[in-house]
C-alpha atoms as a PDB file:
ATOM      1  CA  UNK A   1       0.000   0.000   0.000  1.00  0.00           C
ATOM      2  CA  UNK A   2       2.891   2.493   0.266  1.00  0.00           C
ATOM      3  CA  UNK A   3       2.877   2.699  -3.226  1.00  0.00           C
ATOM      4  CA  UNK A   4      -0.278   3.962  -3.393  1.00  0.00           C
ATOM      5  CA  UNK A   5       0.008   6.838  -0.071  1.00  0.00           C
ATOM      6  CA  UNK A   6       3.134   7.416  -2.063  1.00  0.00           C
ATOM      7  CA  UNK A   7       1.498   8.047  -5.458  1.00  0.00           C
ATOM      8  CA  UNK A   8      -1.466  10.042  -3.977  1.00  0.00           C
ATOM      9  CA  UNK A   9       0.801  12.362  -2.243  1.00  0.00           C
ATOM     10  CA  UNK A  10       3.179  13.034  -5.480  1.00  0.00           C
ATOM     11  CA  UNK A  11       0.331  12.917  -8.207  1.00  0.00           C
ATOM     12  CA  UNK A  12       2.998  10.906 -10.676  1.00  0.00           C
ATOM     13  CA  UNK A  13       6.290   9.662 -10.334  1.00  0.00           C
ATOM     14  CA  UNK A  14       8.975   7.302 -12.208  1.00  0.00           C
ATOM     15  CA  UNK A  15      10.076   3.469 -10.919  1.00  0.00           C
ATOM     16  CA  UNK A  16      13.234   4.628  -9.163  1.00  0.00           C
ATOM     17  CA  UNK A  17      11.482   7.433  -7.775  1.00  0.00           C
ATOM     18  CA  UNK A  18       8.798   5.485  -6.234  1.00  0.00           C
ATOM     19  CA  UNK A  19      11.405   2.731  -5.417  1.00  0.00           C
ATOM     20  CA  UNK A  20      13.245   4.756  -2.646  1.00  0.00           C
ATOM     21  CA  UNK A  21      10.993   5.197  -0.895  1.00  0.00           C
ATOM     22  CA  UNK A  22      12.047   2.913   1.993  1.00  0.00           C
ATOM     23  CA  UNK A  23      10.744  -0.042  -0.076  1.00  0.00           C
ATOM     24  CA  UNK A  24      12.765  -3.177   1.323  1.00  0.00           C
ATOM     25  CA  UNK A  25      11.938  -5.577  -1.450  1.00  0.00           C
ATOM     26  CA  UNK A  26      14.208  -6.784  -4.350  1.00  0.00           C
ATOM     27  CA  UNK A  27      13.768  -4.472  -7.962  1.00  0.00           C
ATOM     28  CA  UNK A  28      11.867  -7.783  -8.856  1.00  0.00           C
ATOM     29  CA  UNK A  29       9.023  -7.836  -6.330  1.00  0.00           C
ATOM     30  CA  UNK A  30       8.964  -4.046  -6.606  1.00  0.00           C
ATOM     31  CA  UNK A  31       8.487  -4.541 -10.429  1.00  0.00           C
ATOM     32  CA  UNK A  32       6.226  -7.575 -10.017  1.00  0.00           C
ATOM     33  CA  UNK A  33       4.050  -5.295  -7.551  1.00  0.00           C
ATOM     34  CA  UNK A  34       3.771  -2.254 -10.404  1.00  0.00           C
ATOM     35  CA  UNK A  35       2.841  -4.764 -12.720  1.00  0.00           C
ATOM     36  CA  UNK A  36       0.164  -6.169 -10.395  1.00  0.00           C
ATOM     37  CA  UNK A  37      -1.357  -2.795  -9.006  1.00  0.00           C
ATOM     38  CA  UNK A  38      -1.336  -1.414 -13.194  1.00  0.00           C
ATOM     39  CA  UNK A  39      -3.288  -5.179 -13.778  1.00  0.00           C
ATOM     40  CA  UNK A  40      -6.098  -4.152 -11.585  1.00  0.00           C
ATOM     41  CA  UNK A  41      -6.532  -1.186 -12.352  1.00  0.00           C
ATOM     42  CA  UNK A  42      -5.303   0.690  -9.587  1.00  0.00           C
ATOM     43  CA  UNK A  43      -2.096   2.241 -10.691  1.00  0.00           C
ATOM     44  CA  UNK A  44      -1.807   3.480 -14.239  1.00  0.00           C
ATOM     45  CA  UNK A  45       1.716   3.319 -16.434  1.00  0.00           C
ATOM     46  CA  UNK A  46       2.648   5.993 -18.858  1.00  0.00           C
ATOM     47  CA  UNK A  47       5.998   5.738 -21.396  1.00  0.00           C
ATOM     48  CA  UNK A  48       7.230   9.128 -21.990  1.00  0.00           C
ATOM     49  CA  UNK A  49       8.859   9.550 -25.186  1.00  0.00           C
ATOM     50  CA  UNK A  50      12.302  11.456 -24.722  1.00  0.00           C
ATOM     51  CA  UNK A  51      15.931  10.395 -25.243  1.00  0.00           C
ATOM     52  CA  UNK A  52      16.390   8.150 -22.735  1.00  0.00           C
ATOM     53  CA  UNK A  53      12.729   7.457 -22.527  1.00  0.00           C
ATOM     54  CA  UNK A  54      11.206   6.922 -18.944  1.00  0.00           C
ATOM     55  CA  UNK A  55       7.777   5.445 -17.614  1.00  0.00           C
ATOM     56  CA  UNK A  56       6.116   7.681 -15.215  1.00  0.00           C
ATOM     57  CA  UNK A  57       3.123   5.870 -12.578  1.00  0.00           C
ATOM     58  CA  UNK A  58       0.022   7.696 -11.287  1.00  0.00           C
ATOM     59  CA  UNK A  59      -3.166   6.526  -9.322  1.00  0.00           C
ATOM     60  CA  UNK A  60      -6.442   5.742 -11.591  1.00  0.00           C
ATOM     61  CA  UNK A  61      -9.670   7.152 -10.583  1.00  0.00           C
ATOM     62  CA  UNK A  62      -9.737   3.304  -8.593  1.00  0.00           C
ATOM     63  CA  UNK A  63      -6.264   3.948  -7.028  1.00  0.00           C
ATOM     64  CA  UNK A  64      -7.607   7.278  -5.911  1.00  0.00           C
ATOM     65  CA  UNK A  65     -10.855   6.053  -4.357  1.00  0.00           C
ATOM     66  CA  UNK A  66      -8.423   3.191  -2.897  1.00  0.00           C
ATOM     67  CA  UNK A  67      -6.258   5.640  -1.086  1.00  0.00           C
ATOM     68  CA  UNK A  68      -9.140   7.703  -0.096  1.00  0.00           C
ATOM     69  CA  UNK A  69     -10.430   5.223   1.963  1.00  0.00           C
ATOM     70  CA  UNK A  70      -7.318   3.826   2.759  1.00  0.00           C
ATOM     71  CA  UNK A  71      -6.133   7.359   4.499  1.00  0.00           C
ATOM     72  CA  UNK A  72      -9.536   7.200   6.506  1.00  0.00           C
ATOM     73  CA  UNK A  73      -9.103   3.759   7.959  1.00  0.00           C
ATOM     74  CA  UNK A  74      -5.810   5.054   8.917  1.00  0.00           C
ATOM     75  CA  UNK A  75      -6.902   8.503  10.932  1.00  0.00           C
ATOM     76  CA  UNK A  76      -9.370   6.500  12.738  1.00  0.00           C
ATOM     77  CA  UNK A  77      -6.721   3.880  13.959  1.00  0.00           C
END
């Protein structure tokens, strides 16, 4: 789920970007996770065209409903 508090604070951001964040996993499960958030619909993945080109993440409409509720269950903990 950090992915997603992560990507509703920034708006958008690239892999490596999101991947500092204090994420202990291996590049592989971090990758694997993307891949699995994008595949239900949650997190969407753009390519931007430039020289080198990059891939930027945001949150869908879903992601943002997800961390909407998400940030509620957590202020009433």
């Amino acid at each position: 789920m950090e992915v997603v508090f992560y990507l509703d604070k920034v708006g958008k951001a690239g892999y490596y970007e999101i991947y500092k964040q204090d994420f202990v996993v291996s590049r592989q499960t971090f990758a694997n996770l993307l891949k699995e958030l994008e595949d239900k619909g949650i997190v969407s993945r753009k390519v931007i065209n430039e020289r080198p080109p990059r891939v930027e993440y945001s949150l869908t409409e879903k992601g943002k409903e997800m961390a909407r509720i998400l940030n509620e269950l957590n202020q009433m903990i």
